[in-house]
N, C-alpha and C. Protein backbone atom coordinates (compact mmCIF):
# COMPACT_ATOMS: atom_id res chain seq x y z
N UNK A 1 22.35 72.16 20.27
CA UNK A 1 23.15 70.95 20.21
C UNK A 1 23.77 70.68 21.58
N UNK A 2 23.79 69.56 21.83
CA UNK A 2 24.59 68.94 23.52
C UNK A 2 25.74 68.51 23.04
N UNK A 3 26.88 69.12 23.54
CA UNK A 3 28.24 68.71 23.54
C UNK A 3 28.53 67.43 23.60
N UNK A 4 29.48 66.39 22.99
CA UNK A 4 29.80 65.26 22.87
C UNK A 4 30.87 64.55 24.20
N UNK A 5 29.82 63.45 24.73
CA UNK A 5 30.85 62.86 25.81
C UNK A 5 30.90 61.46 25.64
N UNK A 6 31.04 60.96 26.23
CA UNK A 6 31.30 59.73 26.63
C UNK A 6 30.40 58.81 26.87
N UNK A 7 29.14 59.72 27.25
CA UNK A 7 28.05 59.28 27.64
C UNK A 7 26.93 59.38 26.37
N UNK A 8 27.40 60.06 25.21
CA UNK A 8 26.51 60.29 24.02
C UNK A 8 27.35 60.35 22.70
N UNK A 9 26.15 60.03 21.60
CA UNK A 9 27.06 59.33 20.28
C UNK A 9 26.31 60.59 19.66
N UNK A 10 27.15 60.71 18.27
CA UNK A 10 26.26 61.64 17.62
C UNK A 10 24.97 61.02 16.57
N UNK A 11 23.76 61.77 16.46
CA UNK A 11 22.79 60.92 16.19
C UNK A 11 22.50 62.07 15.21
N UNK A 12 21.64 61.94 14.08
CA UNK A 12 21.03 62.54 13.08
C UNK A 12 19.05 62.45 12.78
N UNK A 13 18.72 63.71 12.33
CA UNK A 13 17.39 63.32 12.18
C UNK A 13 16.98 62.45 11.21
N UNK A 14 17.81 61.95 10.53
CA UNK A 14 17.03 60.46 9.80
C UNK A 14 17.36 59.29 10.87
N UNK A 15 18.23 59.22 12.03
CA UNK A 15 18.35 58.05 12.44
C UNK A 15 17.26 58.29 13.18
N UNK A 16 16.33 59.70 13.61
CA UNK A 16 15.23 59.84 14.68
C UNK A 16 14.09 58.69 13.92
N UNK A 17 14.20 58.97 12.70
CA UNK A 17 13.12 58.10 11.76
C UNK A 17 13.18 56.64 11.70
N UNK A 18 14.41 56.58 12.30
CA UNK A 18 14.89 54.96 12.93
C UNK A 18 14.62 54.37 13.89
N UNK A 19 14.91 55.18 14.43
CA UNK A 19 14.36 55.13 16.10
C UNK A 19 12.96 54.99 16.30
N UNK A 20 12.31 56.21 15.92
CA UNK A 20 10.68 55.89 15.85
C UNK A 20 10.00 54.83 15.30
N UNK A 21 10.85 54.40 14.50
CA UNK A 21 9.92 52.76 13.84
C UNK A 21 10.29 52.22 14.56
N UNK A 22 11.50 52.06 15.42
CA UNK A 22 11.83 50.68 16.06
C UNK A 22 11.14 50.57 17.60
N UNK A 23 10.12 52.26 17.91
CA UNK A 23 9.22 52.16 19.07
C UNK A 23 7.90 51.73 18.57
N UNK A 24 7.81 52.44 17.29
CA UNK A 24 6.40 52.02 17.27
C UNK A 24 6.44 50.34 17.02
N UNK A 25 7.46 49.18 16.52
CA UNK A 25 7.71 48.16 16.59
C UNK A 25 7.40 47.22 17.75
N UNK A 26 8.02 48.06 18.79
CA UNK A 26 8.25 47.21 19.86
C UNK A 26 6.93 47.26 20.65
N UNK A 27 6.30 49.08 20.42
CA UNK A 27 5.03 48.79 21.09
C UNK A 27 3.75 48.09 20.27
N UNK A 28 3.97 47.61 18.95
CA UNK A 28 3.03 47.09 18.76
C UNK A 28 3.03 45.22 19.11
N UNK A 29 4.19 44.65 19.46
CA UNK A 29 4.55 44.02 19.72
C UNK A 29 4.45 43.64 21.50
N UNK A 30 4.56 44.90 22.18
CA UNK A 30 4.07 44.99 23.41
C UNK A 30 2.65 45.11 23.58
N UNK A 31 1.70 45.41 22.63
CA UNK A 31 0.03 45.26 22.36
C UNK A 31 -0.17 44.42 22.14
N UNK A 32 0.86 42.94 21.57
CA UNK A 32 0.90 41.64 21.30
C UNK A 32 0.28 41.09 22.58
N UNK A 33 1.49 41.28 23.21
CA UNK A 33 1.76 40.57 24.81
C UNK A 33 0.86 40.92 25.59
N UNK A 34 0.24 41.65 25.42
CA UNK A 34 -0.53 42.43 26.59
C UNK A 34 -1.93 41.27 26.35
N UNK A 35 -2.39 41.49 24.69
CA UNK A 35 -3.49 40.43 24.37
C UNK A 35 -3.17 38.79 24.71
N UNK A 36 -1.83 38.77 25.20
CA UNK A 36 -1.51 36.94 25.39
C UNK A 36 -1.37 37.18 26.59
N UNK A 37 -1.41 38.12 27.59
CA UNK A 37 -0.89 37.65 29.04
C UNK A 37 0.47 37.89 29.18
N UNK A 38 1.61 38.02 28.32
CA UNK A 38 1.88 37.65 28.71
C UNK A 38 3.11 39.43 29.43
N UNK A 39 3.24 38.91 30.46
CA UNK A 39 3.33 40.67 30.90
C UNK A 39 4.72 40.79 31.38
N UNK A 40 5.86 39.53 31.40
CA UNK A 40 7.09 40.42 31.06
C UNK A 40 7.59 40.71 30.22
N UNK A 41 7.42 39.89 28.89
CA UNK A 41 7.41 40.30 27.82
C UNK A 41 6.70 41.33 27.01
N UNK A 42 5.61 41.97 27.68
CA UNK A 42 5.28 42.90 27.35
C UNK A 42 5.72 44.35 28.06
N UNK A 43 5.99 43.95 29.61
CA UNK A 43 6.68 44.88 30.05
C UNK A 43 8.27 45.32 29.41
N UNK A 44 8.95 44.34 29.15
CA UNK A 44 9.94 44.49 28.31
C UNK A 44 9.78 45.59 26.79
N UNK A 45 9.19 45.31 25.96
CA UNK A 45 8.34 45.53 25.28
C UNK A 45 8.36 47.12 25.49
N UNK A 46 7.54 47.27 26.09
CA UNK A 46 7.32 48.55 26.57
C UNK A 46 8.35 49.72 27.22
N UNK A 47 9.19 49.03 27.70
CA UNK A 47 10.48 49.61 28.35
C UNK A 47 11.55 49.66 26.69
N UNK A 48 11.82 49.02 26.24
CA UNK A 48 12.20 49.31 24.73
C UNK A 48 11.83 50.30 23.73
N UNK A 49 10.17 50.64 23.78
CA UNK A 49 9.63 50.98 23.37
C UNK A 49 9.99 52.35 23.60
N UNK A 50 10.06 52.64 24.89
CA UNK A 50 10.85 54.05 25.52
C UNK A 50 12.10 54.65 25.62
N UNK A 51 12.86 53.27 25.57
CA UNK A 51 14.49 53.82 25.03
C UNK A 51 14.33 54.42 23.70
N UNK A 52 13.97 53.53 22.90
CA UNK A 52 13.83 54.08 21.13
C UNK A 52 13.53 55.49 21.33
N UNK A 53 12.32 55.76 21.86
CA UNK A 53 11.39 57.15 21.85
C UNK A 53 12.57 57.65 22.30
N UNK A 54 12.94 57.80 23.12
CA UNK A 54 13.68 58.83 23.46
C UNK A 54 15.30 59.20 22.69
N UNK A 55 15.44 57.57 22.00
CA UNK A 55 16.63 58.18 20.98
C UNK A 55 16.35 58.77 19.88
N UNK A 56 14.85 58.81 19.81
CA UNK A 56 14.80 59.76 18.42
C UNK A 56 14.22 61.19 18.86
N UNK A 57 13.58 61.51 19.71
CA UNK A 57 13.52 62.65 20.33
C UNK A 57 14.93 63.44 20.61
N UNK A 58 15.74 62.69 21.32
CA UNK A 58 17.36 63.67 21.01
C UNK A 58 18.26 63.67 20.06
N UNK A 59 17.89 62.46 19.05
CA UNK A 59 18.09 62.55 17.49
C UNK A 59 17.94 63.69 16.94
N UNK A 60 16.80 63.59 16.94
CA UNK A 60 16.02 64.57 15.98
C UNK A 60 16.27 66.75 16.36
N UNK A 61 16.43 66.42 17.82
CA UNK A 61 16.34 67.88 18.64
C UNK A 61 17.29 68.36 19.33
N UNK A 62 18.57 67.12 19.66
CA UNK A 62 20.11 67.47 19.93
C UNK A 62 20.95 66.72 19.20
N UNK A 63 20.84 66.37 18.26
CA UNK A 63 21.71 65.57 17.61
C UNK A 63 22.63 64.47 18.12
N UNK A 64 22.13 63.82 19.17
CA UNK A 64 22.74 63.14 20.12
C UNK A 64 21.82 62.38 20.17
N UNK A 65 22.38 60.98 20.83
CA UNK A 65 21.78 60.06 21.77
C UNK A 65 22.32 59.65 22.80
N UNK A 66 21.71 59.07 23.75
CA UNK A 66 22.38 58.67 24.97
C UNK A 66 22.97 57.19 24.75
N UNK A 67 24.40 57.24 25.07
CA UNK A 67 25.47 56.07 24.85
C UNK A 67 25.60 54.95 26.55
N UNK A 68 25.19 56.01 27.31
CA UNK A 68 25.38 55.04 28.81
C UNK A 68 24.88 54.04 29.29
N UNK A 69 25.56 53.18 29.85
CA UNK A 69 24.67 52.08 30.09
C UNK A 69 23.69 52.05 31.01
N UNK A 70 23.57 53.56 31.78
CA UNK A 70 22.38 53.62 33.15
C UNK A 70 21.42 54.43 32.07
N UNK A 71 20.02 53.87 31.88
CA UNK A 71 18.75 54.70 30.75
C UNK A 71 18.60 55.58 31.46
N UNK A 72 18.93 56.01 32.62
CA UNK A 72 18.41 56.99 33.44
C UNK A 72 19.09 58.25 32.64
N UNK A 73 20.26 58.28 31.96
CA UNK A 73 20.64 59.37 31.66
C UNK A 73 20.02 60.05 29.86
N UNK A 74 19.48 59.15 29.97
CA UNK A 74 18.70 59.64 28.25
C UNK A 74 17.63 60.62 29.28
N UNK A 75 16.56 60.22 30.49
CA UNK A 75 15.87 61.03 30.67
C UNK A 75 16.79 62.26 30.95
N UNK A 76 17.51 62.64 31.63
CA UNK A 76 18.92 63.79 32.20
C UNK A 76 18.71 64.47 30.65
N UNK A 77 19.30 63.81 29.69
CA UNK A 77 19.52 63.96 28.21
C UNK A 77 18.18 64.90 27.99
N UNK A 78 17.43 64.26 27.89
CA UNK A 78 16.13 65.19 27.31
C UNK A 78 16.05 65.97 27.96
N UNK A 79 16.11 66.55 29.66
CA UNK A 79 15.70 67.58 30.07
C UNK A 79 17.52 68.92 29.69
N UNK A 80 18.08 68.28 29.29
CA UNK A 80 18.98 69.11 28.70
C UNK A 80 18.98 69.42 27.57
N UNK A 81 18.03 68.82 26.40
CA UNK A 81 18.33 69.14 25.43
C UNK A 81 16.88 69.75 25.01
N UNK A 82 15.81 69.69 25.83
CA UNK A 82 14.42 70.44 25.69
C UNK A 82 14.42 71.25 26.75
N UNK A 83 14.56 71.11 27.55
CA UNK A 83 14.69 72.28 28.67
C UNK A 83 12.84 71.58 29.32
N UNK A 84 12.43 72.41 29.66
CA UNK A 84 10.53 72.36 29.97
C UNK A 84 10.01 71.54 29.41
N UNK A 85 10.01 71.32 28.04
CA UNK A 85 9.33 70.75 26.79
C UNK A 85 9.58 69.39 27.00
N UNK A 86 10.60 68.95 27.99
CA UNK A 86 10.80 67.98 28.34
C UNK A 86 10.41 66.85 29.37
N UNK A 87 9.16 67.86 30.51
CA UNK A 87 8.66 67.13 31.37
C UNK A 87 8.23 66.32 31.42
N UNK A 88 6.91 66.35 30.28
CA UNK A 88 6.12 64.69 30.34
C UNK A 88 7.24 63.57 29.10
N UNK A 89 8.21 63.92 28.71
CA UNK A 89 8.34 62.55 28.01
C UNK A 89 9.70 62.37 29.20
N UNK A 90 10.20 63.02 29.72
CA UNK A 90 11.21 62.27 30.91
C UNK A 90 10.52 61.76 31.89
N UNK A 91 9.73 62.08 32.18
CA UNK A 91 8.66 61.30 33.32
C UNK A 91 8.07 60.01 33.20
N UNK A 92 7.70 60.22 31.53
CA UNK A 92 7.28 59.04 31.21
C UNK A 92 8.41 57.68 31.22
N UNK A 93 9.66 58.12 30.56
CA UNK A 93 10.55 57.52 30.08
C UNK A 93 11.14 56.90 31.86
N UNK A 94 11.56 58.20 32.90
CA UNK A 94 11.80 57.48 34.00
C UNK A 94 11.15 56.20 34.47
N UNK A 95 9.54 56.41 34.96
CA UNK A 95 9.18 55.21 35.02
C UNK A 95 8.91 53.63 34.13
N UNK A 96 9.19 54.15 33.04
CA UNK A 96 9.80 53.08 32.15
C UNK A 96 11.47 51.76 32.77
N UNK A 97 11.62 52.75 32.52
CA UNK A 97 13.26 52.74 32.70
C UNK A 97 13.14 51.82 35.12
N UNK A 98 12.47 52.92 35.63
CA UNK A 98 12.89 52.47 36.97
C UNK A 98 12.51 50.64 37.13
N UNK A 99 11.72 50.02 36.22
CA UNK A 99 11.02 48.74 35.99
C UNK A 99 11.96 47.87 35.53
N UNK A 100 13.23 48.79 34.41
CA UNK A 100 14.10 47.60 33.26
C UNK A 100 14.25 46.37 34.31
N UNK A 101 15.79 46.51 35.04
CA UNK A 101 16.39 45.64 35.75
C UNK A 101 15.12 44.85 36.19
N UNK A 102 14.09 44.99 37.30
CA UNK A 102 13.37 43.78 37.61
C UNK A 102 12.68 42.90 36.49
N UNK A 103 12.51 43.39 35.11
CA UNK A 103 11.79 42.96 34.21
C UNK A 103 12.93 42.42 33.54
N UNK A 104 13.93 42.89 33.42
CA UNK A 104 15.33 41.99 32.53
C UNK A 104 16.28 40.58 33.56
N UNK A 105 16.09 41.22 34.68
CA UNK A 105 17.16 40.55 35.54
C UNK A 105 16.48 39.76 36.85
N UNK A 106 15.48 40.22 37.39
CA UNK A 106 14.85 39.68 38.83
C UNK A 106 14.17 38.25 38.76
N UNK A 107 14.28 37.53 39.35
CA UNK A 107 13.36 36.11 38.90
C UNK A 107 11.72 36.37 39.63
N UNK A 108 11.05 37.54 40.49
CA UNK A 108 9.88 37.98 40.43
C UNK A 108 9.38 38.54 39.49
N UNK A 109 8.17 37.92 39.01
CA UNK A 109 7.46 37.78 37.48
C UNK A 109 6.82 39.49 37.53
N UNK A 110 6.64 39.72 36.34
CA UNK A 110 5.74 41.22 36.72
C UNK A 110 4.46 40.87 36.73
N UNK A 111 3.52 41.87 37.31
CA UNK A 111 2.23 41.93 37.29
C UNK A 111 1.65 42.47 36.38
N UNK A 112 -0.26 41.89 35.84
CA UNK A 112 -0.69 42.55 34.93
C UNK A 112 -0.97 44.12 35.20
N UNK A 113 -0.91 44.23 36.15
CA UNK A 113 -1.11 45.81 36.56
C UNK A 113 -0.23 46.80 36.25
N UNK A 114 1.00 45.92 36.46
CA UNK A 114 2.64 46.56 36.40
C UNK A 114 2.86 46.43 34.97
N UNK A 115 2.77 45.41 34.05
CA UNK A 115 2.64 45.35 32.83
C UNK A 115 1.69 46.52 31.87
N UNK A 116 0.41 46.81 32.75
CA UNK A 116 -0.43 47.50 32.27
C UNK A 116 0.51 48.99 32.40
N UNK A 117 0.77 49.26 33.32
CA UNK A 117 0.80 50.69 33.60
C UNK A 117 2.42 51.41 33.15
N UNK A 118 3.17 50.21 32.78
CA UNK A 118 4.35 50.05 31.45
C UNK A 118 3.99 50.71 30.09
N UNK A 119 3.12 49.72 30.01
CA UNK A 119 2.30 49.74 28.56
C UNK A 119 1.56 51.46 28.22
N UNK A 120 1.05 51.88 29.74
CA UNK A 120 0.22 52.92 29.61
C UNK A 120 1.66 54.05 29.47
N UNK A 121 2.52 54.19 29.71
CA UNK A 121 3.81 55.06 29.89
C UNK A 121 4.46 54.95 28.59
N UNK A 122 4.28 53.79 27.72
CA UNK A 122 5.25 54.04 26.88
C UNK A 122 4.20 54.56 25.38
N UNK A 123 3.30 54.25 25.47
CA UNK A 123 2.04 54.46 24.92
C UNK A 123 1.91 56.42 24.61
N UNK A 124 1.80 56.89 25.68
CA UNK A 124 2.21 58.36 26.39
C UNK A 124 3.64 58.55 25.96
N UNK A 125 4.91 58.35 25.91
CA UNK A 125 5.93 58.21 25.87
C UNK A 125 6.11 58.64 24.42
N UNK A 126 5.35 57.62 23.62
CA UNK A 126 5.34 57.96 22.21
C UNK A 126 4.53 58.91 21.83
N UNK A 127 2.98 58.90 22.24
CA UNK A 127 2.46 60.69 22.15
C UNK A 127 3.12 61.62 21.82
N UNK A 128 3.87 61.66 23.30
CA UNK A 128 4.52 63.15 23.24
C UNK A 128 5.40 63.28 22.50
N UNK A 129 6.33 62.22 22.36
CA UNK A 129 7.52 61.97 21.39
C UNK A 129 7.01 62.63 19.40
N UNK A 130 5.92 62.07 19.34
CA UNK A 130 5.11 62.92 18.12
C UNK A 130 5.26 63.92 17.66
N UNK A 131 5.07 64.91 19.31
CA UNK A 131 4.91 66.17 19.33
C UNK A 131 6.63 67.18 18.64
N UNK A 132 7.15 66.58 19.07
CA UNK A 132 9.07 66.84 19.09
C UNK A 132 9.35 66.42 17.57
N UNK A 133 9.00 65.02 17.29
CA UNK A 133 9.85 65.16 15.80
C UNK A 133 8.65 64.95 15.06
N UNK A 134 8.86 65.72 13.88
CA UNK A 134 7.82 66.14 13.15
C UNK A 134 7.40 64.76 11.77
N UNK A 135 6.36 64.56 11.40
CA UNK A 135 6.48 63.29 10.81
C UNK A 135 6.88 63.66 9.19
């Protein structure tokens, strides 16, 4: 269990079961966008797709989620609350996450490439996320 701050709420393994529908939601919804073009909305999409994952991964395995408003600290989160086990879904989740702000806030459009390789991270993101909470 990860001690309770400021920066995290307490979370339960049925809300992990919450969480996980609301990734697999967003990424099927980001498989939408991807078939329309249309790629900040799918990059969005996809970056959602990875917050979720990762609140049910520390749902489910620290009883916590990350409360902060920088996503960077859910990845921090997982490598504290998996230790190792944590490499590929914080990796994944970082480059998720390093995209939000230009895809929420920048008036430069994303690219299908950049959209693609979103899509390919959160895709992976949820994989591994599989692996952690058990179905």
């Amino acid at each position: 269990m990860v001690p309770q701050s400021d920066r995290t709420r307490p979370s339960t393994k049925a809300d992990a079961r919450q969480y996980l529908a609301k990734a697999d939601e967003f990424l099927a919804a980001m498989e939408s966008q991807l078939a329309a073009q249309q790629w900040d909305a799918a990059g969005l999409a996809a970056i959602h797709s990875g917050i979720s994952t990762a609140d049910a991964v520390l749902s489910y395995r620290g009883g916590v989620r990350s409360a902060g408003q920088d996503h960077r600290a859910s990845a921090e989160l997982l490598v504290q609350v998996l230790g190792s086990n944590a490499e590929d879904g914080s990796k994944h989740l970082r480059r998720l996450i390093q995209k939000k702000t230009l895809v929420e806030y920048e008036q430069r459009r994303l690219t299908q490439a950049e959209a693609t390789d979103l899509a390919e991270h959160a895709r992976r993101l949820l994989k591994w996320a599989q692996t952690q909470v058990p179905s």
